[in-house]
Protein backbone atom coordinates (compact mmCIF):
# COMPACT_ATOMS: atom_id res chain seq x y z
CA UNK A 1 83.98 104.58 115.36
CA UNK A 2 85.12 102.87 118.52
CA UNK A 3 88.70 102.16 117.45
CA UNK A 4 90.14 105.75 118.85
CA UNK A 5 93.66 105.12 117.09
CA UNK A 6 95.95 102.78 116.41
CA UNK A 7 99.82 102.82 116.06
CA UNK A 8 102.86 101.22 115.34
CA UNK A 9 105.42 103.68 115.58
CA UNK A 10 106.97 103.21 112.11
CA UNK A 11 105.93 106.13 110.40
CA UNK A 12 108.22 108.50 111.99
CA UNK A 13 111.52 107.39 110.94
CA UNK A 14 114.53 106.70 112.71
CA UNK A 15 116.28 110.35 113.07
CA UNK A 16 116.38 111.34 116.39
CA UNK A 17 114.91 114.62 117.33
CA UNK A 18 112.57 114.54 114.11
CA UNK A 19 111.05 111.32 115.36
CA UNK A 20 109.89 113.04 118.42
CA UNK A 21 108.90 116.11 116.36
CA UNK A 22 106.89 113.81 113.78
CA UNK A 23 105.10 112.30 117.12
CA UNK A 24 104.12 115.33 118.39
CA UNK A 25 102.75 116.41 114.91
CA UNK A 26 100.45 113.39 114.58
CA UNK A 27 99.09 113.74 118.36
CA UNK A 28 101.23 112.47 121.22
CA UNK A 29 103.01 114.42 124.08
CA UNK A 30 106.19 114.12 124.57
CA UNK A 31 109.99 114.30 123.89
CA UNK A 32 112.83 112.22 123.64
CA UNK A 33 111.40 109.27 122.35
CA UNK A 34 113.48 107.56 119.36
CA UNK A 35 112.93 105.43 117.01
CA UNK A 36 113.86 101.32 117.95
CA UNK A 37 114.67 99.04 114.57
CA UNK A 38 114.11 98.15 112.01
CA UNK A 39 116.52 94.88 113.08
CA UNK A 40 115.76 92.31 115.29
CA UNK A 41 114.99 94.30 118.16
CA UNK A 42 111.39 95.31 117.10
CA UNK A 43 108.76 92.80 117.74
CA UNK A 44 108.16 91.57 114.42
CA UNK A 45 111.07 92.39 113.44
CA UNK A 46 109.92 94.83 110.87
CA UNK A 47 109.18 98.76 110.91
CA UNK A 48 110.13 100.64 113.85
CA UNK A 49 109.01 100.79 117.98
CA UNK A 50 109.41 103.63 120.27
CA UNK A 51 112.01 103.57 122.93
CA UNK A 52 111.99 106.07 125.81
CA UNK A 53 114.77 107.13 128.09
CA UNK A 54 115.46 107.69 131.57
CA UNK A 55 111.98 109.02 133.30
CA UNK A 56 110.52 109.81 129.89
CA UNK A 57 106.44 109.52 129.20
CA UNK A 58 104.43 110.26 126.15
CA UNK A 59 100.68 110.71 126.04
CA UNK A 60 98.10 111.24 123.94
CA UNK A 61 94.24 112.34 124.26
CA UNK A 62 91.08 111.11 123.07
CA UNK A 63 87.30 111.96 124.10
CA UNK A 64 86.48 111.20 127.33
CA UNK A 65 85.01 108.07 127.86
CA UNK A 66 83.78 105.82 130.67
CA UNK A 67 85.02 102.39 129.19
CA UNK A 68 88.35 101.79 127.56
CA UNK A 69 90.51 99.04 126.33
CA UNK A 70 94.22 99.49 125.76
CA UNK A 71 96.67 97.09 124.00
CA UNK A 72 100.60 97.28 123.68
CA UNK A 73 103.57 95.82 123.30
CA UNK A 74 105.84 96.47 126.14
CA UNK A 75 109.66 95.66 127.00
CA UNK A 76 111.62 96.49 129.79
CA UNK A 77 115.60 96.23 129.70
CA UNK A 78 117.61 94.82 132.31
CA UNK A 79 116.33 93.43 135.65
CA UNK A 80 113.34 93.93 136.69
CA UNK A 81 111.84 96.69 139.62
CA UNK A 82 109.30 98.79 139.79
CA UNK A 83 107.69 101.22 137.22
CA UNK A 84 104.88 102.70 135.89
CA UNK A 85 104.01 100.84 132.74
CA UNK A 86 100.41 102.92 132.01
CA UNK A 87 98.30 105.08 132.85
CA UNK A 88 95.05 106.38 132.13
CA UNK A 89 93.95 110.04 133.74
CA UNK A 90 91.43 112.16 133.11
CA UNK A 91 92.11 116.40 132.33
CA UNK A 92 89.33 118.50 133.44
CA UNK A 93 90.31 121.12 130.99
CA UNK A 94 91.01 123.50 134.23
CA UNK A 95 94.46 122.84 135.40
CA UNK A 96 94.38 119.62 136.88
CA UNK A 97 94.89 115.78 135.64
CA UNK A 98 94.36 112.75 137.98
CA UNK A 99 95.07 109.52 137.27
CA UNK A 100 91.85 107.04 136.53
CA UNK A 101 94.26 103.83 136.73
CA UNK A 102 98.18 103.12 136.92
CA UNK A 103 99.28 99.85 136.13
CA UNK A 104 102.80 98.89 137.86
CA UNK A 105 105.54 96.03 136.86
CA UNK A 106 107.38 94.76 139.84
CA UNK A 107 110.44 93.13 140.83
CA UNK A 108 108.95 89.66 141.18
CA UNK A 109 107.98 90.00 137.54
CA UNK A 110 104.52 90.97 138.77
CA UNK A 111 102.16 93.84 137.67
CA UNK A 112 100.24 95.81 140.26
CA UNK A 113 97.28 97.67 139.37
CA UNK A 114 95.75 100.25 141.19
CA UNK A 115 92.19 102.42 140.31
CA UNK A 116 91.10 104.48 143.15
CA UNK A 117 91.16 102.46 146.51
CA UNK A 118 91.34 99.32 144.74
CA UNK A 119 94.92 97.64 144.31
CA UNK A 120 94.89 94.27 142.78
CA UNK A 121 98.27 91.92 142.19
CA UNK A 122 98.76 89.51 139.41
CA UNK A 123 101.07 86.38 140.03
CA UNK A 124 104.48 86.66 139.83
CA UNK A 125 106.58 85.51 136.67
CA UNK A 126 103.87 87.40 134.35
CA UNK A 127 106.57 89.43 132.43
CA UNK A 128 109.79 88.72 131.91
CA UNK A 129 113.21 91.61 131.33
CA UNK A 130 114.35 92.11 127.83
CA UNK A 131 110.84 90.42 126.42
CA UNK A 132 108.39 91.38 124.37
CA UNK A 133 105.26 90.84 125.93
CA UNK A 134 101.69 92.29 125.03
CA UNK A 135 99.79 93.93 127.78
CA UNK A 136 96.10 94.72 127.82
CA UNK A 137 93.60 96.63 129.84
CA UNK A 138 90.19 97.19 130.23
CA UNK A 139 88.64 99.83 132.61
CA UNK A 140 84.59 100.65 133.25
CA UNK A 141 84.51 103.56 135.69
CA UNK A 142 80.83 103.60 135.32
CA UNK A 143 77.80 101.39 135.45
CA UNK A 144 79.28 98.34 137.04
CA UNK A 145 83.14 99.39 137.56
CA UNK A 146 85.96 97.05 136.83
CA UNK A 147 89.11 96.23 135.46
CA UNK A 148 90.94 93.63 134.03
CA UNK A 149 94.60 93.35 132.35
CA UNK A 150 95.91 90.65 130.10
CA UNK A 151 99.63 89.80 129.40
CA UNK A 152 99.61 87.79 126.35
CA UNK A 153 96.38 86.58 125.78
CA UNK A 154 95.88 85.81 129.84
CA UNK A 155 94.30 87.35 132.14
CA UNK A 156 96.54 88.15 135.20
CA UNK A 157 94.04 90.42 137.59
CA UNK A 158 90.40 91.21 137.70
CA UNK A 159 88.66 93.57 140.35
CA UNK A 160 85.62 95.11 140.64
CA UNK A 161 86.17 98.94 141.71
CA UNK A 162 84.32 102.14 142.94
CA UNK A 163 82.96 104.50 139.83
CA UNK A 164 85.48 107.03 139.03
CA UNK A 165 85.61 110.23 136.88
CA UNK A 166 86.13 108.89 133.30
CA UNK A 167 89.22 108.99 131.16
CA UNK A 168 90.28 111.41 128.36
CA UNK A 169 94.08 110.61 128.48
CA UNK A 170 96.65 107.47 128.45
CA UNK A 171 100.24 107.70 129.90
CA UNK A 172 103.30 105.49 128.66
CA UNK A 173 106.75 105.57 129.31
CA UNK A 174 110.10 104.42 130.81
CA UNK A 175 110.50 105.14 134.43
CA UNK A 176 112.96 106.53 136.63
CA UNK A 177 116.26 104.63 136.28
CA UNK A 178 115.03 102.85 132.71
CA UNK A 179 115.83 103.91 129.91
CA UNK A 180 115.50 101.63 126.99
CA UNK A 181 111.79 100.87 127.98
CA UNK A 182 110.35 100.23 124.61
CA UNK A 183 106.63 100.33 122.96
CA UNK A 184 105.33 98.59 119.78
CA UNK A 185 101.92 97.67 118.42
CA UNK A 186 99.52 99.87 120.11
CA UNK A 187 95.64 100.06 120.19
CA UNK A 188 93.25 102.12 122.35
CA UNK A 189 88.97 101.90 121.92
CA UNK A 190 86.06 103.34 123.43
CA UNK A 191 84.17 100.33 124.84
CA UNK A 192 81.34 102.20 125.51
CA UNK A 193 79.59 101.85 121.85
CA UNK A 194 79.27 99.46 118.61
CA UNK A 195 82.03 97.72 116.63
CA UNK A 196 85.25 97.09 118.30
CA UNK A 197 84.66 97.45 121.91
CA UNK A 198 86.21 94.04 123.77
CA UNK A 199 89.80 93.03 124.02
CA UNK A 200 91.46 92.91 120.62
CA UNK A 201 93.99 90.25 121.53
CA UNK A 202 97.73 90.07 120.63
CA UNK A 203 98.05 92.89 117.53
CA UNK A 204 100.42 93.87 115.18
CA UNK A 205 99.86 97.62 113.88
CA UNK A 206 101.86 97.78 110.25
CA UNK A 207 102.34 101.02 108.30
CA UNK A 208 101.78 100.70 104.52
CA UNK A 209 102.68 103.22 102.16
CA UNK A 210 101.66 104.36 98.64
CA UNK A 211 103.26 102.18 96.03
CA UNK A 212 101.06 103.16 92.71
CA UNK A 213 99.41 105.80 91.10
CA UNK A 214 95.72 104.04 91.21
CA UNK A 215 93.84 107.38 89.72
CA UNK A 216 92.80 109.59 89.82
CA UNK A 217 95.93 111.66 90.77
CA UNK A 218 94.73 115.19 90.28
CA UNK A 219 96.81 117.57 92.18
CA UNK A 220 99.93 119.20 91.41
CA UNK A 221 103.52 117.71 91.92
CA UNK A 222 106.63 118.77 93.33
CA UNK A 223 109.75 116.81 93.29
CA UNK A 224 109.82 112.77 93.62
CA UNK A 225 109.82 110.75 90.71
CA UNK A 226 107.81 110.02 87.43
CA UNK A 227 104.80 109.01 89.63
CA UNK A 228 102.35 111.16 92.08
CA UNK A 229 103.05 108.09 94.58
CA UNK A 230 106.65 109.03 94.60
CA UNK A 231 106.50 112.51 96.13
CA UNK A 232 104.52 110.66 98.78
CA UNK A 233 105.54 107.15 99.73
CA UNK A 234 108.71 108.44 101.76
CA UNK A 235 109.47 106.84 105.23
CA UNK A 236 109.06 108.77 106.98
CA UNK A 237 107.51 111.74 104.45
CA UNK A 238 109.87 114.14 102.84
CA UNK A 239 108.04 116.83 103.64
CA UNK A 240 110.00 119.72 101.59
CA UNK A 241 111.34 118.28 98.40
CA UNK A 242 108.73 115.76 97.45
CA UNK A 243 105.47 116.68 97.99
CA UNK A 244 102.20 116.92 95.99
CA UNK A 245 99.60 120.43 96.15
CA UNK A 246 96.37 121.71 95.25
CA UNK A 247 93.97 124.49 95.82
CA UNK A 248 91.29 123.14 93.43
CA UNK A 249 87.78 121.55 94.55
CA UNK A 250 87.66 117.91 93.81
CA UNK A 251 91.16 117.35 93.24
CA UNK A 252 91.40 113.74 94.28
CA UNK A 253 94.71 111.46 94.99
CA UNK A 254 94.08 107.74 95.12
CA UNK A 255 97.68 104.91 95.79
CA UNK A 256 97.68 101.42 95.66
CA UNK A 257 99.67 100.47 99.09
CA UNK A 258 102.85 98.00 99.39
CA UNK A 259 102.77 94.49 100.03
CA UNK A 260 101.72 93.61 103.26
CA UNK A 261 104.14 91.79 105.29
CA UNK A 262 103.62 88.06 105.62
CA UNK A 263 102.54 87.77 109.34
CA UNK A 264 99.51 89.59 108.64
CA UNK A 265 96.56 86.92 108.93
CA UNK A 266 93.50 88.94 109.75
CA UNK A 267 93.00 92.80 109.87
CA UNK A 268 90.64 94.25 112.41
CA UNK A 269 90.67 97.62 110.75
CA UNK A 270 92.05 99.91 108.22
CA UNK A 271 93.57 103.37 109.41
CA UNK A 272 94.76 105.83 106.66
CA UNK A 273 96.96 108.50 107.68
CA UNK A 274 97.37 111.79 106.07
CA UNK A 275 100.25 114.56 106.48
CA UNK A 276 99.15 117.67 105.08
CA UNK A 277 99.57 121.76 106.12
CA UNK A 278 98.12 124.90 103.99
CA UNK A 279 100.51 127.79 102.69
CA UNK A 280 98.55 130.53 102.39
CA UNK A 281 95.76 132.67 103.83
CA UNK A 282 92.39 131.20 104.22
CA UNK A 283 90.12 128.18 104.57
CA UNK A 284 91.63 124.94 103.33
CA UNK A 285 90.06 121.32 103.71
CA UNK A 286 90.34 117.97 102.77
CA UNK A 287 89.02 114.00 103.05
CA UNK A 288 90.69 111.52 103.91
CA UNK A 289 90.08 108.56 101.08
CA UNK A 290 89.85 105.11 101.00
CA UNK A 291 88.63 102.77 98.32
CA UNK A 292 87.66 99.26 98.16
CA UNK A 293 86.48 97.78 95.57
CA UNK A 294 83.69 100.14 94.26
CA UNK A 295 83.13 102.10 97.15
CA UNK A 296 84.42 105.35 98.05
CA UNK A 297 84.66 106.20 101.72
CA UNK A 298 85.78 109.43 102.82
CA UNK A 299 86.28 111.30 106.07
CA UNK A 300 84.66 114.52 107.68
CA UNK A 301 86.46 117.37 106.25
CA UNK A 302 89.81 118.25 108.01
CA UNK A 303 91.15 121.67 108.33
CA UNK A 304 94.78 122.09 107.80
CA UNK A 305 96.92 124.49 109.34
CA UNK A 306 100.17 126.45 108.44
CA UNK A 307 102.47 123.46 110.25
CA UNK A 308 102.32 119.73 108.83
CA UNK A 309 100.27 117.73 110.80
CA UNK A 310 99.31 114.20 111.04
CA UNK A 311 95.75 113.41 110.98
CA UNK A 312 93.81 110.01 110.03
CA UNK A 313 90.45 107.86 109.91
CA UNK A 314 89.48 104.82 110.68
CA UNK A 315 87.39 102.00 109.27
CA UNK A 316 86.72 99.31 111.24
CA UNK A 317 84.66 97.22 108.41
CA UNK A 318 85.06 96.80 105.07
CA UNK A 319 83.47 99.99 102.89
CA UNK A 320 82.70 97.87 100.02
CA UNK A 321 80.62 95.66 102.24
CA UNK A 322 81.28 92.64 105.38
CA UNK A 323 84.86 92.44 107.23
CA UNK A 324 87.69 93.49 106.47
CA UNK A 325 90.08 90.58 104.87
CA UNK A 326 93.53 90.34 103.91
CA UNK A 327 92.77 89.93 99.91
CA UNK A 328 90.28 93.21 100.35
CA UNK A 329 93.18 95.05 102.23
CA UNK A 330 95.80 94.55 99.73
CA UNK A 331 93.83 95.99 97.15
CA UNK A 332 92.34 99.13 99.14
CA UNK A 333 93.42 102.48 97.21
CA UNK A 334 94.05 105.04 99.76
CA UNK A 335 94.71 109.07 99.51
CA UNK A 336 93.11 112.00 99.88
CA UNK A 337 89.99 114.49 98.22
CA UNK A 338 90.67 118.22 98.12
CA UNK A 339 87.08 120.02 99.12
């Protein structure tokens, strides 16, 4: 897979500290981000985005790589000066992180972009305060170096650049003096392989959540309603009164998902997320499931672990055969396989 993850920021809820806490649990660093929406505020005006405050980042990890393409929404409150609006680093897993590339906004309404000796400027008037706009960048550090960042579909600076070490690690946030810096719609690949490995354009990243039993719906459950999909369809999850458990090999959970929202035109890929934690001693693993049509795709086994935690898969093509579509989307059943 060469879609690394993909996020919208609407599955954590809206409760302060637990947003941050829910983050954390499915794989970013940080604290004090909150939950922005769902009114008019968010970009499509549905679901949630992630606002930071003063001087706040949040990162998150992936496998280091040589060739990367990021994509998020981005809006800055109030007049505009200079901050950090990315940055991708690389951790040597020994103490020390450097920064690969920074990307800057500027008072002019300018970005400035800087990888090693290289600083490159875009023209001015490229974002605008209080906007949504939808930043991309793509960074080889090997082979033939480069970068290149796009603000809504345009590109606003190219530059070739010296190889660099390669990046394991992206960096977003509200800088000093900002707060209110807000994120939405965010997608990160490894270029360096098949599938999905160019820019992806101007996304929208919606969380869907189980609406039906679809069957089988094995496991044992606690709490929730009449239906397994009820213990599990909170938003964000309930994770203590409604929940659904098994210990038994094969034990599978399958959901029909909810409607998808009406600016969705054409899906580039299908992540299913799964919140799960073991209560007792011993090894404990499950898929991740996804079916389409006939087809049954699941995950590598995952390992849970005494806390909840967030884990998911991707598919960037349609199991069941071809692309993906919206028609084949809507009817996906998603859940999970006890092994």
């Amino acid at each position: 897979m060469t879609l690394l993850f993909c996020d919208g920021f609407d599955g954590y809820g809206s409760d302060g500290t637990n947003f941050a806490n829910r983050m954390r649990s499915s794989g970013w660093n940080q604290d004090g981000f909150n939950a922005m929406g769902p009114t008019a505020s968010t970009r499509s005006n549905i679901g949630f985005a992630a606002v930071g405050g003063n001087n706040q980042l949040m990162s998150r990890a992936f496998n280091n790589t040589s060739s990367l393409v990021a994509g998020f929404a981005y809006m800055c409150p109030g007049g505009l000066s200079y901050r950090e609006v990315v940055a991708l680093r690389y951790d040597n897993f020994a103490g020390s992180v450097a920064n690969v590339f920074n990307l800057y906004l500027n008072a002019t309404g300018a970005l400035t972009a800087a990888l090693g000796s290289t600083v490159a400027y875009s023209p001015v008037n490229v974002m605008y305060p209080n906007t949504w706009h939808y930043v991309e960048v793509k960074i080889t550090t090997a082979g033939t170096p480069a970068m290149e960042v796009r603000v809504d579909g345009n590109t606003v600076i190219t530059a070739t650049i010296p190889a660099s070490s390669p990046m394991n690690l992206i960096r977003i946030g509200a800088g000093n003096g900002y707060s209110g810096t807000a994120f939405d719609d965010m997608y990160v690949l490894d270029a360096d392989t098949h599938g999905l490995t160019d820019f992806l354009g101007d996304c929208v990243v919606h969380t869907m959540i189980p609406y039906t039993d679809a069957g089988p719906n094995a496991t044992n459950q606690f709490g929730g309603g009449v239906t397994h999909a009820s213990a599990v369809n909170g938003y964000p999850l309930d994770e203590t009164t409604a929940y659904l458990y098994s210990n038994n090999s094969g034990d599978e959970e399958l959901f029909t998902i909810s409607e998808l929202p009406t600016d969705i035109i054409d899906v580039l890929a299908v992540q299913v997320n799964v919140r799960a934690k073991k209560d007792s001693a011993g090894i404990a693993k499950y898929n991740i499931a996804l079916k389409s049509g006939s087809t049954l795709a699941l995950s590598d086994p995952i390992t849970p672990t005494p806390s909840m935690l967030e884990r998911n898969h991707i598919w960037e093509s349609d199991p069941n055969g071809g692309a993906w579509t919206k028609a084949n989307v809507q009817n996906v059943n998603i859940g999970f396989k006890v092994v």
